[in-house]
N, C-alpha and C. Protein backbone atom coordinates (compact mmCIF):
# COMPACT_ATOMS: atom_id res chain seq x y z
N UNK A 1 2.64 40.40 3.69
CA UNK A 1 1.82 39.70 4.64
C UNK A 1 1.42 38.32 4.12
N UNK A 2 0.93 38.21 2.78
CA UNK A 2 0.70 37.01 2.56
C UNK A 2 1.85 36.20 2.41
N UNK A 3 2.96 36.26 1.62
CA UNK A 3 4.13 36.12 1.58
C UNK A 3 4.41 35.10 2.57
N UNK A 4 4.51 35.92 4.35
CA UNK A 4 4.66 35.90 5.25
C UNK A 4 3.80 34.22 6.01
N UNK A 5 2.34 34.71 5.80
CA UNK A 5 1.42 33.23 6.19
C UNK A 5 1.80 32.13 4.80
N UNK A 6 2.38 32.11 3.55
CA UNK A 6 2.61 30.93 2.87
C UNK A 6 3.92 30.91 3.37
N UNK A 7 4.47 31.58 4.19
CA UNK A 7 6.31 30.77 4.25
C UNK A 7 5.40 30.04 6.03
N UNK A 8 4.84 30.64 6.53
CA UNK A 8 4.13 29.84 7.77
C UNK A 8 3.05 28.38 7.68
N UNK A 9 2.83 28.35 6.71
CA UNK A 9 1.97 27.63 6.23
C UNK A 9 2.72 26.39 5.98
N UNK A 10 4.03 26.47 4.83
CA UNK A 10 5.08 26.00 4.22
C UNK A 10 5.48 24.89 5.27
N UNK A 11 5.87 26.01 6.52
CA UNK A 11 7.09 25.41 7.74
C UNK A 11 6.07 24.24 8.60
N UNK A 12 4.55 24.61 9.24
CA UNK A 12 3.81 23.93 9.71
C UNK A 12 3.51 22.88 9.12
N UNK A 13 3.30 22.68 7.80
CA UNK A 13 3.05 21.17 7.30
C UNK A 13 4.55 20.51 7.33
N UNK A 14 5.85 21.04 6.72
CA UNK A 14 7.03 20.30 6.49
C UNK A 14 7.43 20.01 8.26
N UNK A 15 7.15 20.59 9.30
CA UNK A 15 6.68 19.87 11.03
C UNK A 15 5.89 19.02 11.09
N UNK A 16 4.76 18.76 10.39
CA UNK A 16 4.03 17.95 11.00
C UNK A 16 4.55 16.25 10.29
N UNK A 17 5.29 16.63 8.56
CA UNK A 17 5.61 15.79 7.86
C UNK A 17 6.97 14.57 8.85
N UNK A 18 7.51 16.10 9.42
CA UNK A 18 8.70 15.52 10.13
C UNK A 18 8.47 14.80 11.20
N UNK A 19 7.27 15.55 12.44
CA UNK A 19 6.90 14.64 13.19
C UNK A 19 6.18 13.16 12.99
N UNK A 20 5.58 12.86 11.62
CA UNK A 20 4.87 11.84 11.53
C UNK A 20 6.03 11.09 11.25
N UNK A 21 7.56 11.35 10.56
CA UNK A 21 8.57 10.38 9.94
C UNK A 21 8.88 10.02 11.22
N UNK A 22 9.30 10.52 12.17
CA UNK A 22 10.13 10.16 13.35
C UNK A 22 8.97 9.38 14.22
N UNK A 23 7.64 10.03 14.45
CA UNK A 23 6.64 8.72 15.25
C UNK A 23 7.25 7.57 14.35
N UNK A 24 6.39 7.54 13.46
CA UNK A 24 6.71 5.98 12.63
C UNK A 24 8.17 5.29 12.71
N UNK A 25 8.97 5.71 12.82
CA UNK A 25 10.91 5.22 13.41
C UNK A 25 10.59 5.15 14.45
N UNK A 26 10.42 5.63 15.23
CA UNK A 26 10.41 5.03 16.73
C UNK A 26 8.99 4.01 17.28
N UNK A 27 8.04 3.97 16.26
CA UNK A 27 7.25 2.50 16.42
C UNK A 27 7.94 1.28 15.86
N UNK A 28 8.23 1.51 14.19
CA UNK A 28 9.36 0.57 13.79
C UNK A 28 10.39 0.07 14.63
N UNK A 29 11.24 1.06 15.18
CA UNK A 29 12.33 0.13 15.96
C UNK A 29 11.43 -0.31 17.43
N UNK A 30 10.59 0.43 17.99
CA UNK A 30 9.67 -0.69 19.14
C UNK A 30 9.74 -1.58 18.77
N UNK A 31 9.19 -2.20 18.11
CA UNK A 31 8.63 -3.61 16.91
C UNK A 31 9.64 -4.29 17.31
N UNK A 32 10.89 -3.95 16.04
CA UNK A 32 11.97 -4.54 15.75
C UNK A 32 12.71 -4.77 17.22
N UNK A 33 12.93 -4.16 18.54
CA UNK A 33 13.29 -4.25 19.31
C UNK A 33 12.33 -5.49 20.13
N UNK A 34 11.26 -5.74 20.18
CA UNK A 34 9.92 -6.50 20.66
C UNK A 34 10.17 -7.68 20.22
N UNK A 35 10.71 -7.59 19.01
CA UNK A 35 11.26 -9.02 18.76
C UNK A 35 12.78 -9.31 18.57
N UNK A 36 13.49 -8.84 18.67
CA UNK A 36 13.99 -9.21 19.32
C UNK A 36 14.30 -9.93 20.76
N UNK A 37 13.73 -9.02 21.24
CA UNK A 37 13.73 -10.15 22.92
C UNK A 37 13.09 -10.96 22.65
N UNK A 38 12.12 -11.18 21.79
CA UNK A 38 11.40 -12.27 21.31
C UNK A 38 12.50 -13.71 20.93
N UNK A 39 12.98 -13.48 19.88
CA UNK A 39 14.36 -13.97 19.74
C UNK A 39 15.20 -14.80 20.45
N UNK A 40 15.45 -13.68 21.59
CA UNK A 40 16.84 -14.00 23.14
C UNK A 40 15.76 -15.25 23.65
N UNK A 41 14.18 -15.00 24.22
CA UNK A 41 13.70 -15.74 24.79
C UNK A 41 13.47 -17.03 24.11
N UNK A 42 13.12 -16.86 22.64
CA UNK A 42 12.97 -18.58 21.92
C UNK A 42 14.33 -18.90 22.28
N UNK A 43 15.22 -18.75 22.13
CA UNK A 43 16.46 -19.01 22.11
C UNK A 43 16.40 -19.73 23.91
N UNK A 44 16.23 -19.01 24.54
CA UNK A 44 16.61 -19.42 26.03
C UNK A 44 15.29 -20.35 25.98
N UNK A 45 14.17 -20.44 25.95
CA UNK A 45 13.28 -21.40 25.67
C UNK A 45 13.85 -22.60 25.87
N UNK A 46 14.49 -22.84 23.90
CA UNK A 46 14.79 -23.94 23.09
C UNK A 46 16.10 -24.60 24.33
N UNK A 47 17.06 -23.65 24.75
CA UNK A 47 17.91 -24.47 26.18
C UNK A 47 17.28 -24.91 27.31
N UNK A 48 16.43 -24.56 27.64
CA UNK A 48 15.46 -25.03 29.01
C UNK A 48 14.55 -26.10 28.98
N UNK A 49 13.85 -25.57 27.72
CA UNK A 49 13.03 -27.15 27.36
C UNK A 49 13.08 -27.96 26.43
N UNK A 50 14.12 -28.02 25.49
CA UNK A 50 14.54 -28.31 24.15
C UNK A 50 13.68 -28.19 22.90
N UNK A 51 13.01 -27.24 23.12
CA UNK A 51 11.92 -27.06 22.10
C UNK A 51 11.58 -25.39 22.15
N UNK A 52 11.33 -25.03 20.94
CA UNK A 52 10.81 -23.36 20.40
C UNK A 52 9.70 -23.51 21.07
N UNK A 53 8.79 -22.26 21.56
CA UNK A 53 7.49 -22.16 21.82
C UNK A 53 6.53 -21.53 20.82
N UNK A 54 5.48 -21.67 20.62
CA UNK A 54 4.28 -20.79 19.81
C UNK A 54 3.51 -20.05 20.69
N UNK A 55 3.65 -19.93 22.04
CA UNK A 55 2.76 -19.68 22.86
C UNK A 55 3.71 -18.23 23.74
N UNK A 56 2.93 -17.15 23.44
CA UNK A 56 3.87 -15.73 24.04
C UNK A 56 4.23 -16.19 25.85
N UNK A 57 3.00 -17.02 26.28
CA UNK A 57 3.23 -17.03 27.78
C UNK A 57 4.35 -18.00 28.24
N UNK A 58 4.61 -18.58 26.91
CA UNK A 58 5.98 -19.71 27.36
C UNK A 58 7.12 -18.99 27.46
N UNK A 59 7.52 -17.98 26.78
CA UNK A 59 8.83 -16.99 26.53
C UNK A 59 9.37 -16.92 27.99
N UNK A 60 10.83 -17.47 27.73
CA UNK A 60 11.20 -16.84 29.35
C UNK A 60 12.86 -17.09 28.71
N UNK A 61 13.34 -15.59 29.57
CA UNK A 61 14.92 -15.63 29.58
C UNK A 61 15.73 -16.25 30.49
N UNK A 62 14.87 -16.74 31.81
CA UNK A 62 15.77 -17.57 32.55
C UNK A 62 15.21 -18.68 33.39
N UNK A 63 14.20 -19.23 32.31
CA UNK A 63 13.68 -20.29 32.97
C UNK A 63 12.64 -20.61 33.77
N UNK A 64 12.30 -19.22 34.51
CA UNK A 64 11.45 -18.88 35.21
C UNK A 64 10.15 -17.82 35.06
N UNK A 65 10.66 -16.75 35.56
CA UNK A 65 9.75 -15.49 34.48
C UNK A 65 9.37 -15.49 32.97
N UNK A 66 7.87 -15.40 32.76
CA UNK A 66 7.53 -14.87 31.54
C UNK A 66 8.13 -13.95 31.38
N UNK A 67 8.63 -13.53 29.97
CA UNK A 67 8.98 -12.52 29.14
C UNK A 67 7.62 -11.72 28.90
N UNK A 68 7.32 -10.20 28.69
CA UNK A 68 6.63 -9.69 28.85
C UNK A 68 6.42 -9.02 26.96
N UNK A 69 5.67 -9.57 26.31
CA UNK A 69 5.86 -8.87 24.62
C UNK A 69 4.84 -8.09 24.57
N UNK A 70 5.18 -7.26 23.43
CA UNK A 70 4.46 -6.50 22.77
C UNK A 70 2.98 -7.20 22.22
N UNK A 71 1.49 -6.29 22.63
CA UNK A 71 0.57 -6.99 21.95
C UNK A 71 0.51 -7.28 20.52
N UNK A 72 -0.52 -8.25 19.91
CA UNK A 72 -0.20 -8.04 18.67
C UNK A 72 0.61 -9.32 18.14
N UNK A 73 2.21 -9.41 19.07
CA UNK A 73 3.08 -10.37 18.88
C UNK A 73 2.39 -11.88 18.08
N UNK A 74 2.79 -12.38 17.30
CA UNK A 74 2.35 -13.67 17.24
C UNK A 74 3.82 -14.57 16.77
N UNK A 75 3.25 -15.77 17.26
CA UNK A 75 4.76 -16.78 17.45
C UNK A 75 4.34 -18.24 16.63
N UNK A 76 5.10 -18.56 15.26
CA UNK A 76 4.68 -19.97 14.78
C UNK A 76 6.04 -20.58 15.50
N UNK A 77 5.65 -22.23 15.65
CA UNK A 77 6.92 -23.34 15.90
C UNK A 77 6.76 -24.06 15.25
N UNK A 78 7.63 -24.68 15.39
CA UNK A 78 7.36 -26.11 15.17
C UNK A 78 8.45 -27.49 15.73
N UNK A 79 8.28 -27.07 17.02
CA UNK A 79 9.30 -28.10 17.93
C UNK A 79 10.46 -27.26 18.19
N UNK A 80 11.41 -28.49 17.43
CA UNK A 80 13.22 -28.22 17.69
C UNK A 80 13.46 -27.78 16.16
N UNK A 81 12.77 -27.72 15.20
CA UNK A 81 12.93 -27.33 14.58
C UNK A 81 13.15 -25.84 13.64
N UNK A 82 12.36 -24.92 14.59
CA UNK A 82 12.09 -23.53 13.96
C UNK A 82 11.21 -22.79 14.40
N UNK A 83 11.15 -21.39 14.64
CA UNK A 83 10.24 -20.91 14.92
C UNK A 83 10.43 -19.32 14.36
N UNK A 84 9.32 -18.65 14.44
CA UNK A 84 9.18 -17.52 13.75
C UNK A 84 7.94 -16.44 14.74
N UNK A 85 8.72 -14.80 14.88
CA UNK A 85 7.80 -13.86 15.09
C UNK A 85 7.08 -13.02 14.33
N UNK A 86 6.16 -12.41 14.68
CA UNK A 86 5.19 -11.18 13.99
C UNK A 86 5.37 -10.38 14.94
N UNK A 87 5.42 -9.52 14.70
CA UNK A 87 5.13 -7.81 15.40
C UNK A 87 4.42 -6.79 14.88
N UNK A 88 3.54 -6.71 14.78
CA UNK A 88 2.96 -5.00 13.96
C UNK A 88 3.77 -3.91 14.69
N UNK A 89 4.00 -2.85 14.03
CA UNK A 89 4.34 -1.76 14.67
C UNK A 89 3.21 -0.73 14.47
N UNK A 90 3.19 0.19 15.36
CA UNK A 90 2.06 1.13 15.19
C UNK A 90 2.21 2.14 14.17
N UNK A 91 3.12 2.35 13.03
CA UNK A 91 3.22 2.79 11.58
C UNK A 91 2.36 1.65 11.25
N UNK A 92 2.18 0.76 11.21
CA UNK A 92 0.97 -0.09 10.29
C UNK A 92 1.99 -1.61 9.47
N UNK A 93 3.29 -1.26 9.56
CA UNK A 93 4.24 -2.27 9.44
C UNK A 93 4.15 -3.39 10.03
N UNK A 94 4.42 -4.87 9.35
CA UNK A 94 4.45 -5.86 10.16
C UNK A 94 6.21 -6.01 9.96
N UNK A 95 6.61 -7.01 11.20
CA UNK A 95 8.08 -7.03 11.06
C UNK A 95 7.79 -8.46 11.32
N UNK A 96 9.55 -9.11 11.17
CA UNK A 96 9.69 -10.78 11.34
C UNK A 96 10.89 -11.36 11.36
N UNK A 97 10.89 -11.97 12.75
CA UNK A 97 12.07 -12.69 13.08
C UNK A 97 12.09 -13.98 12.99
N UNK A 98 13.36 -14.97 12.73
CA UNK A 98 12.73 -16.11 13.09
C UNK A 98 14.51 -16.90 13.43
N UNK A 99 14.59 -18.10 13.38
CA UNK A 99 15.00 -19.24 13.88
C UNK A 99 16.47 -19.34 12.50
N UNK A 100 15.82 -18.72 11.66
CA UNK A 100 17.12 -18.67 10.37
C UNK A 100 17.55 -17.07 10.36
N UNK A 101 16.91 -15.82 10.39
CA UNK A 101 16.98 -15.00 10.35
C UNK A 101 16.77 -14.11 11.43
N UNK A 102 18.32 -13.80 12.27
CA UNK A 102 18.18 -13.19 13.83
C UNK A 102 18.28 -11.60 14.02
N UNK A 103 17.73 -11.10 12.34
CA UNK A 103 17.05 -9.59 12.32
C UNK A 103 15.79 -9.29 12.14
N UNK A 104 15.45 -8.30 12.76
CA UNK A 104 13.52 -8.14 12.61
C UNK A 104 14.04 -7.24 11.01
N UNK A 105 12.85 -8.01 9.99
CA UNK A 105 12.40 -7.55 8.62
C UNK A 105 11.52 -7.17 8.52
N UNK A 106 10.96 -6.15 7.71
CA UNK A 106 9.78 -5.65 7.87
C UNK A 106 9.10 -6.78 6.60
N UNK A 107 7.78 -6.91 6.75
CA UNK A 107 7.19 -7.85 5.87
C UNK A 107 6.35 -7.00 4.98
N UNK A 108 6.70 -7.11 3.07
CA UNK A 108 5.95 -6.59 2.29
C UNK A 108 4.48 -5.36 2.89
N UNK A 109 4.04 -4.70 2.50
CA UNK A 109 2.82 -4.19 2.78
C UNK A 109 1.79 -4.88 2.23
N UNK A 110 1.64 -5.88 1.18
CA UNK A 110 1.07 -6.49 0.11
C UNK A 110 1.86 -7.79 1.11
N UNK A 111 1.00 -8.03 1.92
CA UNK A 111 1.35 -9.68 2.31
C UNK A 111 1.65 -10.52 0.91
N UNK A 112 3.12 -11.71 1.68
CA UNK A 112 3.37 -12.42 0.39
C UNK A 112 2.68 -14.09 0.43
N UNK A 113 2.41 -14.37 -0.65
CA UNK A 113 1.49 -15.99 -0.16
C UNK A 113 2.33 -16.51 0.12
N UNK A 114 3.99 -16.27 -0.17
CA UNK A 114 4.83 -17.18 0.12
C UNK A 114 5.76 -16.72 1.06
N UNK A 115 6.83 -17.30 2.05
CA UNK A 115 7.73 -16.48 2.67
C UNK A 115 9.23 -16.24 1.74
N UNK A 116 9.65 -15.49 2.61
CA UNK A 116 10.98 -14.73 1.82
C UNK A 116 12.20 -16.32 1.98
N UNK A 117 13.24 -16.45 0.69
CA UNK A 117 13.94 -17.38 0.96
C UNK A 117 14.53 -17.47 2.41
N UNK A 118 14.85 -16.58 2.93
CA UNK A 118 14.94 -16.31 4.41
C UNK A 118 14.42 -16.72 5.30
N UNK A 119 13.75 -17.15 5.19
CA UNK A 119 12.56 -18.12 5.98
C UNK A 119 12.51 -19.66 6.87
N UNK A 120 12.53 -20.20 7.95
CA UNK A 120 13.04 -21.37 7.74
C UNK A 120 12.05 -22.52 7.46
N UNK A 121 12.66 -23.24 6.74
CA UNK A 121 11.60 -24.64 6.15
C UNK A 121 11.30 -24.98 7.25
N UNK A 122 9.78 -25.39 6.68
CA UNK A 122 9.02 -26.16 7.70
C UNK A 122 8.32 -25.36 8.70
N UNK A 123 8.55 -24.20 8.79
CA UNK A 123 7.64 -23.43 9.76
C UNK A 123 6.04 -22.51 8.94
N UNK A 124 5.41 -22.34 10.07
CA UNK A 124 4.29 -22.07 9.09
C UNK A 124 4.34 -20.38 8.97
N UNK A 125 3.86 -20.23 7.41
CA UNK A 125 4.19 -18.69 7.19
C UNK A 125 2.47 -18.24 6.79
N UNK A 126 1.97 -16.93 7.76
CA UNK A 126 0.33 -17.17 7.87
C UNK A 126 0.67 -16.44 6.07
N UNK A 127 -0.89 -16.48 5.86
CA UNK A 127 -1.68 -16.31 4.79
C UNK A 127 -1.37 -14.79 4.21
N UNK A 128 -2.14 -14.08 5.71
CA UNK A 128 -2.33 -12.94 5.64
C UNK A 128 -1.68 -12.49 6.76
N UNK A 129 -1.65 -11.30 7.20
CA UNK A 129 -0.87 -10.79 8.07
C UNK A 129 -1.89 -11.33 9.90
N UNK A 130 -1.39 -11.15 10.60
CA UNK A 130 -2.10 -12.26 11.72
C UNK A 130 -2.72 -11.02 12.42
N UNK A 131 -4.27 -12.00 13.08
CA UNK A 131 -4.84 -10.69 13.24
C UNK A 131 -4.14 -9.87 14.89
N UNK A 132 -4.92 -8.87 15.11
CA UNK A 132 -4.00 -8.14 16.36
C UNK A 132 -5.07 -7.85 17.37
């Protein structure tokens, strides 16, 4: 009998371990997916008005319609030059796309003072992680 409740005991935590891995993957790729379209839209932006936006309500894929992002999102520019996303995911991850680098990265847990060589010059890389 006891036997019995530690092999039950065993199985209920290594479930709950499993369900918390797979929530957290499927907030991660939200994220990473969030910016992406993030991405498509600077991109279609930078053809429409010749310039990146910093501003989520500027995002548009065809010129017309806002793009609709994830809260949280935050967007640096800096003109024609570059621009860069934030995403938190709801694992507690921040991710980051930008203008040199057209994959979402997850960013240190230990914010870095500096950005990753990956990064593009001249854009601003916050301090700390941006608030949400």
């Amino acid at each position: 009998m006891v036997a019995a409740i530690a092999v039950s005991m065993v199985l209920l935590l290594a479930g709950t371990f499993t369900y918390a891995t797979f929530t957290n993957r499927a907030n991660d790729t939200a994220a990473k997916a969030n910016l992406t379209s993030v991405a498509l839209a600077e991109a279609a932006t930078m053809n429409f008005t010749g310039s990146y936006t910093a501003t989520t309500s500027s995002l548009t894929l065809d010129g017309r319609k806002t793009l609709t992002v994830d809260a949280g999102t935050k967007l640096y520019a800096n003109g024609t030059g570059c621009f860069a996303a934030f995403s938190p995911s709801q694992s507690g991850t921040w991710f980051v796309i930008s203008s040199v680098n057209g994959n979402p990265s997850p960013v240190p847990e230990l914010w870095p003072a500096s950005p990753p060589v990956n990064y593009p010059t001249g854009c601003t890389w916050p301090a700390a992680a941006p608030a949400t």
